[in-house]
C-alpha atoms as a PDB file:
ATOM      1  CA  UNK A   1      10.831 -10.222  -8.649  1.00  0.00           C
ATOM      2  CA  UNK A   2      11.535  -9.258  -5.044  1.00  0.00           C
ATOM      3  CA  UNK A   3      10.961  -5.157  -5.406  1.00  0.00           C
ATOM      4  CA  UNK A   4       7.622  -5.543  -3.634  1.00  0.00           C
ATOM      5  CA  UNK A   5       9.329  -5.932  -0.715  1.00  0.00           C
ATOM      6  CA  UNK A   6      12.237  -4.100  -1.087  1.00  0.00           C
ATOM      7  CA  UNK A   7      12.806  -1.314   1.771  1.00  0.00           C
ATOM      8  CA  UNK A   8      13.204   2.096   0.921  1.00  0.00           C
ATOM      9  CA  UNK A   9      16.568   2.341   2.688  1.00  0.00           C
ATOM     10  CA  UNK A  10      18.344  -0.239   5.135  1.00  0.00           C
ATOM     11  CA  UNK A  11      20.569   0.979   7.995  1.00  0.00           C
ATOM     12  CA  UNK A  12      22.519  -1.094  10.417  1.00  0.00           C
ATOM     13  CA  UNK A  13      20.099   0.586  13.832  1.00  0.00           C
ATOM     14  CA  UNK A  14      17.830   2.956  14.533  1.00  0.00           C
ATOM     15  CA  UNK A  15      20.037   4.558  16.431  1.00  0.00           C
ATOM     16  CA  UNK A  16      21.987   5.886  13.598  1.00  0.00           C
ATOM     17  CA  UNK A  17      18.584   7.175  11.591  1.00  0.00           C
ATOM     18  CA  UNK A  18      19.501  11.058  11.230  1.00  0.00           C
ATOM     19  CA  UNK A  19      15.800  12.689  12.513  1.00  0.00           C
ATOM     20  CA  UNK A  20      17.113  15.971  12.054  1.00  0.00           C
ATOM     21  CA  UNK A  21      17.485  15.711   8.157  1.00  0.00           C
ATOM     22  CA  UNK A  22      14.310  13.847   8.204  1.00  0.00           C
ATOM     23  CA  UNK A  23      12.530  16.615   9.716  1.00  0.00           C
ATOM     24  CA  UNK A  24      14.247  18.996   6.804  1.00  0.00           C
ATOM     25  CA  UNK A  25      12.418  16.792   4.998  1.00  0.00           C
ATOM     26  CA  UNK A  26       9.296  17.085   5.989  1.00  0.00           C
ATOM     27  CA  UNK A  27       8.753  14.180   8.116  1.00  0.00           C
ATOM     28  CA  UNK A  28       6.402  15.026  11.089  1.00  0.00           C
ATOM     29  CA  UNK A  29       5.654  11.137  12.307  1.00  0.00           C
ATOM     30  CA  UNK A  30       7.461   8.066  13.173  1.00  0.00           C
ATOM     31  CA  UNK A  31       5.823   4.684  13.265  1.00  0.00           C
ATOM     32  CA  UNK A  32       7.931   1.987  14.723  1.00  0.00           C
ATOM     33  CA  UNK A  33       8.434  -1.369  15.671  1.00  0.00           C
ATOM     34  CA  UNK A  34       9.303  -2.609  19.229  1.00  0.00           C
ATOM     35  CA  UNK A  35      11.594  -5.545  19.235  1.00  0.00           C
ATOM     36  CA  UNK A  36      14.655  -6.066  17.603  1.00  0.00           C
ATOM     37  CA  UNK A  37      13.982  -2.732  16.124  1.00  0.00           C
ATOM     38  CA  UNK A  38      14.565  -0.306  19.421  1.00  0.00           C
ATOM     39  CA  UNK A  39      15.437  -3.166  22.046  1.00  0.00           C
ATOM     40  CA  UNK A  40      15.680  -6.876  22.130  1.00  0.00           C
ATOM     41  CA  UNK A  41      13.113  -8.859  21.813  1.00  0.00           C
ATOM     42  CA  UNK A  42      10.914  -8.867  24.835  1.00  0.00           C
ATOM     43  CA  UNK A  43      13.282  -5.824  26.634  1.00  0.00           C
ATOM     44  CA  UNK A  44      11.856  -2.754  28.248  1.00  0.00           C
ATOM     45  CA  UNK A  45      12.827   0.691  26.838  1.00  0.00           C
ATOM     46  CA  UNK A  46      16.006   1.229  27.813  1.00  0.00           C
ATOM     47  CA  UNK A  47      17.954   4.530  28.432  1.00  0.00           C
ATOM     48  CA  UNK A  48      19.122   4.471  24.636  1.00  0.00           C
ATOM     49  CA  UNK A  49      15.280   4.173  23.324  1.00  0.00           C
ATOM     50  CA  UNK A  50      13.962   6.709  25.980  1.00  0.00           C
ATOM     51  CA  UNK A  51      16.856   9.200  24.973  1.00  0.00           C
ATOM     52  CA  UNK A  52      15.570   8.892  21.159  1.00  0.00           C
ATOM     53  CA  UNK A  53      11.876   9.471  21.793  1.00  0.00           C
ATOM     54  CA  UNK A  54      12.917  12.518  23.918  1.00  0.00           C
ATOM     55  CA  UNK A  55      14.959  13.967  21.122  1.00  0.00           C
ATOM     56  CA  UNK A  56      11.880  13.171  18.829  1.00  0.00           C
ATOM     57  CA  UNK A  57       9.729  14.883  21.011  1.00  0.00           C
ATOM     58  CA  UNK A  58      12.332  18.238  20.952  1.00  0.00           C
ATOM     59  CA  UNK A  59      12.292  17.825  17.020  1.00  0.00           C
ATOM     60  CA  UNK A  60       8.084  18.072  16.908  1.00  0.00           C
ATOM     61  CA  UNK A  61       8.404  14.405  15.625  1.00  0.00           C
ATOM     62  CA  UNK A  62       5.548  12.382  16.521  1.00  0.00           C
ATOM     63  CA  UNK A  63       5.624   8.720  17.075  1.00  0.00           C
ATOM     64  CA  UNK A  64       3.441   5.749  17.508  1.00  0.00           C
ATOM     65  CA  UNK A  65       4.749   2.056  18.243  1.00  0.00           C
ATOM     66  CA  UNK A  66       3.018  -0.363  16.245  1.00  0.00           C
ATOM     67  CA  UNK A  67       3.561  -4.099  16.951  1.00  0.00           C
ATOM     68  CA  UNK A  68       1.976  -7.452  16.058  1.00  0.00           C
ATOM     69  CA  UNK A  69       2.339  -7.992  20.109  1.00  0.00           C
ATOM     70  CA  UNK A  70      -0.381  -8.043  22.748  1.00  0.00           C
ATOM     71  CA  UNK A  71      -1.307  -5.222  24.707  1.00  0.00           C
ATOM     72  CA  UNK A  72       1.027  -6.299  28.136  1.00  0.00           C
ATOM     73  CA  UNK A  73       4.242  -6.348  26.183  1.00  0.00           C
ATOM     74  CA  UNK A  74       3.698  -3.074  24.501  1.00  0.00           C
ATOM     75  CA  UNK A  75       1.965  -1.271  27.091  1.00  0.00           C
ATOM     76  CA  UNK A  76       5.236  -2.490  29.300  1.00  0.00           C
ATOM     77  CA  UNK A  77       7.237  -1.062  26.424  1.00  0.00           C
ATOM     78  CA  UNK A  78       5.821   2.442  26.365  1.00  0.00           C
ATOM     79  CA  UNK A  79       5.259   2.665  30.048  1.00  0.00           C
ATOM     80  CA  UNK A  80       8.397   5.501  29.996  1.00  0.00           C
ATOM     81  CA  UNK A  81       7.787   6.573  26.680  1.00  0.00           C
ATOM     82  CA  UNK A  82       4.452   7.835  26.453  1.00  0.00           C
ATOM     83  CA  UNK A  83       3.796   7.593  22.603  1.00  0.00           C
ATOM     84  CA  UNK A  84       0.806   6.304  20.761  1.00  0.00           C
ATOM     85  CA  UNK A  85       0.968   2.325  20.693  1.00  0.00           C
ATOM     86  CA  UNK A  86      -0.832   0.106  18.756  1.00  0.00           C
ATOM     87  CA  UNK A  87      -0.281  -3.443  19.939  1.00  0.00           C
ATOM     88  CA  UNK A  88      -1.856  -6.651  18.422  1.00  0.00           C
ATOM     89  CA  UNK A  89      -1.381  -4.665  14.485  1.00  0.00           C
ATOM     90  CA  UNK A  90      -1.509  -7.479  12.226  1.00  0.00           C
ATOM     91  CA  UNK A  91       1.150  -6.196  10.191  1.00  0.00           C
ATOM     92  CA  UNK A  92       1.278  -6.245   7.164  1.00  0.00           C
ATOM     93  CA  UNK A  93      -2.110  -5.139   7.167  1.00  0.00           C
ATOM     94  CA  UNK A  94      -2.048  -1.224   6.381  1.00  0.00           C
ATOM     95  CA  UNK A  95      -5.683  -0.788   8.751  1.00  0.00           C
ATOM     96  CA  UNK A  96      -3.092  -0.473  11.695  1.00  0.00           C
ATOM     97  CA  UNK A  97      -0.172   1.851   9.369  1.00  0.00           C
ATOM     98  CA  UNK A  98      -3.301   3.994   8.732  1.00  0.00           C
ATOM     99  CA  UNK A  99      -4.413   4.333  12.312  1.00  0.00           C
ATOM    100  CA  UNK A 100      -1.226   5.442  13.266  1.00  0.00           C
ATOM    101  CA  UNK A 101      -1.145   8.068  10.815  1.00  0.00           C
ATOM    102  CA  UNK A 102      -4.647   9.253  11.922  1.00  0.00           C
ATOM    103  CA  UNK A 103      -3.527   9.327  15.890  1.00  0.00           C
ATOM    104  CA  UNK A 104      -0.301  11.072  14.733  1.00  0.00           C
ATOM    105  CA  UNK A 105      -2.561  13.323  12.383  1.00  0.00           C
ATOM    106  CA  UNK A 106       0.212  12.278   9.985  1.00  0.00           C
ATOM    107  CA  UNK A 107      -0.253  11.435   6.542  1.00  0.00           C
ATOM    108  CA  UNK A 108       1.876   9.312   3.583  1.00  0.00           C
ATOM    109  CA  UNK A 109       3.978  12.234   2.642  1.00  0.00           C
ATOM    110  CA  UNK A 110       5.119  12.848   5.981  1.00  0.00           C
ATOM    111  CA  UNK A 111       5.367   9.833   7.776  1.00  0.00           C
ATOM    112  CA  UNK A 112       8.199   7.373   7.738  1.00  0.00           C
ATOM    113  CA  UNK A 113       8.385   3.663   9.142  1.00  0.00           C
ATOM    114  CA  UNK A 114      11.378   1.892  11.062  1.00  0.00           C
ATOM    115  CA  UNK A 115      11.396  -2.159  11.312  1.00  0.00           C
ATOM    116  CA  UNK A 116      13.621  -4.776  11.049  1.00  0.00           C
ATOM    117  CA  UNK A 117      11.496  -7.349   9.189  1.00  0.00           C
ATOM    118  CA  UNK A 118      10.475  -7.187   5.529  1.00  0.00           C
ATOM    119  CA  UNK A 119       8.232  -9.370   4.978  1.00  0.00           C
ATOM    120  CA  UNK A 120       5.225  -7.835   7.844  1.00  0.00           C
ATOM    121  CA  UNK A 121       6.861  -4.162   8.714  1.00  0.00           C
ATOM    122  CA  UNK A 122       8.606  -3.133   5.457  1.00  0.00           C
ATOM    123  CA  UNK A 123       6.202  -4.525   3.533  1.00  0.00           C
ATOM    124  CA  UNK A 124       3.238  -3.491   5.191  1.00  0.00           C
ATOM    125  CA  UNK A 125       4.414   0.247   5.195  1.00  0.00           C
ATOM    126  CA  UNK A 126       5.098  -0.338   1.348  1.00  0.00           C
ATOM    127  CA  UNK A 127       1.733  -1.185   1.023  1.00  0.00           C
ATOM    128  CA  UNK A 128       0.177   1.201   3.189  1.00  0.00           C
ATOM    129  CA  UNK A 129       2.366   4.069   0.894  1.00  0.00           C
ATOM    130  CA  UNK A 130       4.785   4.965   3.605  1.00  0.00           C
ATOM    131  CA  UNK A 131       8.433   5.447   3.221  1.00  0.00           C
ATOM    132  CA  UNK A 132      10.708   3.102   5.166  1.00  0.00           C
ATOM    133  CA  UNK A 133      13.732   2.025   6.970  1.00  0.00           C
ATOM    134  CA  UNK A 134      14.627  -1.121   7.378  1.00  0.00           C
ATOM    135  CA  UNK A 135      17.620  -1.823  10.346  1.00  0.00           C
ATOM    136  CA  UNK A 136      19.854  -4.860  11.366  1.00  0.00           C
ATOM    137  CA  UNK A 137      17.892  -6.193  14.153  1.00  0.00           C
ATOM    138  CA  UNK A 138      19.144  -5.623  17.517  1.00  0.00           C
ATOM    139  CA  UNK A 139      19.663  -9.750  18.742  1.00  0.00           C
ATOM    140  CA  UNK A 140      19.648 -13.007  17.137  1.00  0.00           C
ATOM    141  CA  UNK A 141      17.621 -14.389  19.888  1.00  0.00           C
ATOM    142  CA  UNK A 142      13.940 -14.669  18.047  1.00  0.00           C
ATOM    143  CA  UNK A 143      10.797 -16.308  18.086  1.00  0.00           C
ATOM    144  CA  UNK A 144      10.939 -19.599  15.815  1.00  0.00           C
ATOM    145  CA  UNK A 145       8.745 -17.947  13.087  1.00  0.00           C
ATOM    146  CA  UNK A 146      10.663 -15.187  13.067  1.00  0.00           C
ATOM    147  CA  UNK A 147      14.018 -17.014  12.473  1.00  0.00           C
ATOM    148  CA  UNK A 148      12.445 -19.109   9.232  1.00  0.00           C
ATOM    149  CA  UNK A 149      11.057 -15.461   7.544  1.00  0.00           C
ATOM    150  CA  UNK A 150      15.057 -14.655   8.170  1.00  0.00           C
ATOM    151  CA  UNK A 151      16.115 -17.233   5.671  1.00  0.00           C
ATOM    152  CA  UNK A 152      13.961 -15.735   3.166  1.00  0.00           C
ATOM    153  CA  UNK A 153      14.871 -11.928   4.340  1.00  0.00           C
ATOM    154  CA  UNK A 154      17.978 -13.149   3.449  1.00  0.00           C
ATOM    155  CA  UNK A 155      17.404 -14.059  -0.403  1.00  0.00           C
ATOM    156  CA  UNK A 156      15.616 -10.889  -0.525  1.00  0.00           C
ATOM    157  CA  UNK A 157      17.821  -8.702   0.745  1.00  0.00           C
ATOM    158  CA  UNK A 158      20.938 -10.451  -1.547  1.00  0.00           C
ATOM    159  CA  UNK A 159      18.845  -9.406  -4.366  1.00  0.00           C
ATOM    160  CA  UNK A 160      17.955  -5.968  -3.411  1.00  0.00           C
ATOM    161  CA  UNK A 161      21.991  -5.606  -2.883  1.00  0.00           C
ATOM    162  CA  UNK A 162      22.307  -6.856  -6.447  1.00  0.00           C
ATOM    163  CA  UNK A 163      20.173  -4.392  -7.627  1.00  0.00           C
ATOM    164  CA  UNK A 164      21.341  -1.428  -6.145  1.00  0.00           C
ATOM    165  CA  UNK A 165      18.015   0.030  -5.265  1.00  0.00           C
ATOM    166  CA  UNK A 166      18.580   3.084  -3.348  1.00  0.00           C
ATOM    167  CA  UNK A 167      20.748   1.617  -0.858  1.00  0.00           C
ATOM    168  CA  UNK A 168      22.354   3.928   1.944  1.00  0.00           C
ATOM    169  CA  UNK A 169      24.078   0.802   3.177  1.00  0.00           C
ATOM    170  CA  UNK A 170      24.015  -2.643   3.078  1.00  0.00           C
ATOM    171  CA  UNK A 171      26.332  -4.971   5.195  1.00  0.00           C
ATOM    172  CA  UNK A 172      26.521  -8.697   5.304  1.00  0.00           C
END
């Protein structure tokens, strides 16, 4: 009932994503989310985020930032980063998944998605065709409409454990 929005794997951060098997892999572009997915909600990049994009860049990974935020937060985001960003995406809208693929010169195949909300990122990768990652987000502190889609994440997410579907790990 729930597969449609199922992700493709679920870690506990994207800290602990291993890029270097994903570019054995073929992987050549990273979309992302901003908050709760690399910092906080509302936080600049910190040392931790800056340190990943720079080991991206080593690895030939691209990467483009794609949030359902306006321009200031995002731009204030990637102000020390430096990747593509695409603020104001409408997620789960795939226009905005497909943009990023064309600035990355990426395509489905070799492009992978990290969020840590199913029912715009995840599910707007899934329908764009992109592989995914879902991760623990970073703080509790949220936006009100963000904490109600939780409660259903969370029904989701029991199910998908239930199932087993290709599950690296899943923690309660």
């Amino acid at each position: 009932m729930f597969k449609a929005f199922y992700p493709d794997e679920y870690l506990d951060s994207t800290y602990e994503i291993d890029f270097d098997k994903l570019k054995e892999e073929g992987i050549k572009g990273v979309i992302f989310d901003i908050d709760n997915t690399l910092v906080p909600h509302g936080f600049p990049a910190d040392e931790r985020a800056k340190e990943l994009f720079r080991r991206l860049h080593s690895l030939e990974i691209k990467a483009c930032l794609l949030s359902n935020n306006q321009q200031p937060r995002v731009e204030k985001f990637n102000q020390d980063i430096g990747v593509f960003a695409i603020y104001d995406a409408h997620k789960p809208s795939i226009k905005n998944y497909e943009k990023a693929m064309s600035l990355m010169e990426t395509d489905r195949a070799d492009t992978i998605f990290v969020g840590d909300q199913l029912f715009t990122d995840v599910w707007g990768a899934k329908r764009a065709g992109i592989r995914n990652i879902l991760v623990k987000p970073i703080h509790p502190k949220e936006e009100i409409q963000i904490v109600l889609k939780r409660y259903l994440e969370k029904i989701v997410l029991r199910s998908y454990g239930k199932h087993g579907d290709a599950i690296k790990r899943l923690k309660s």
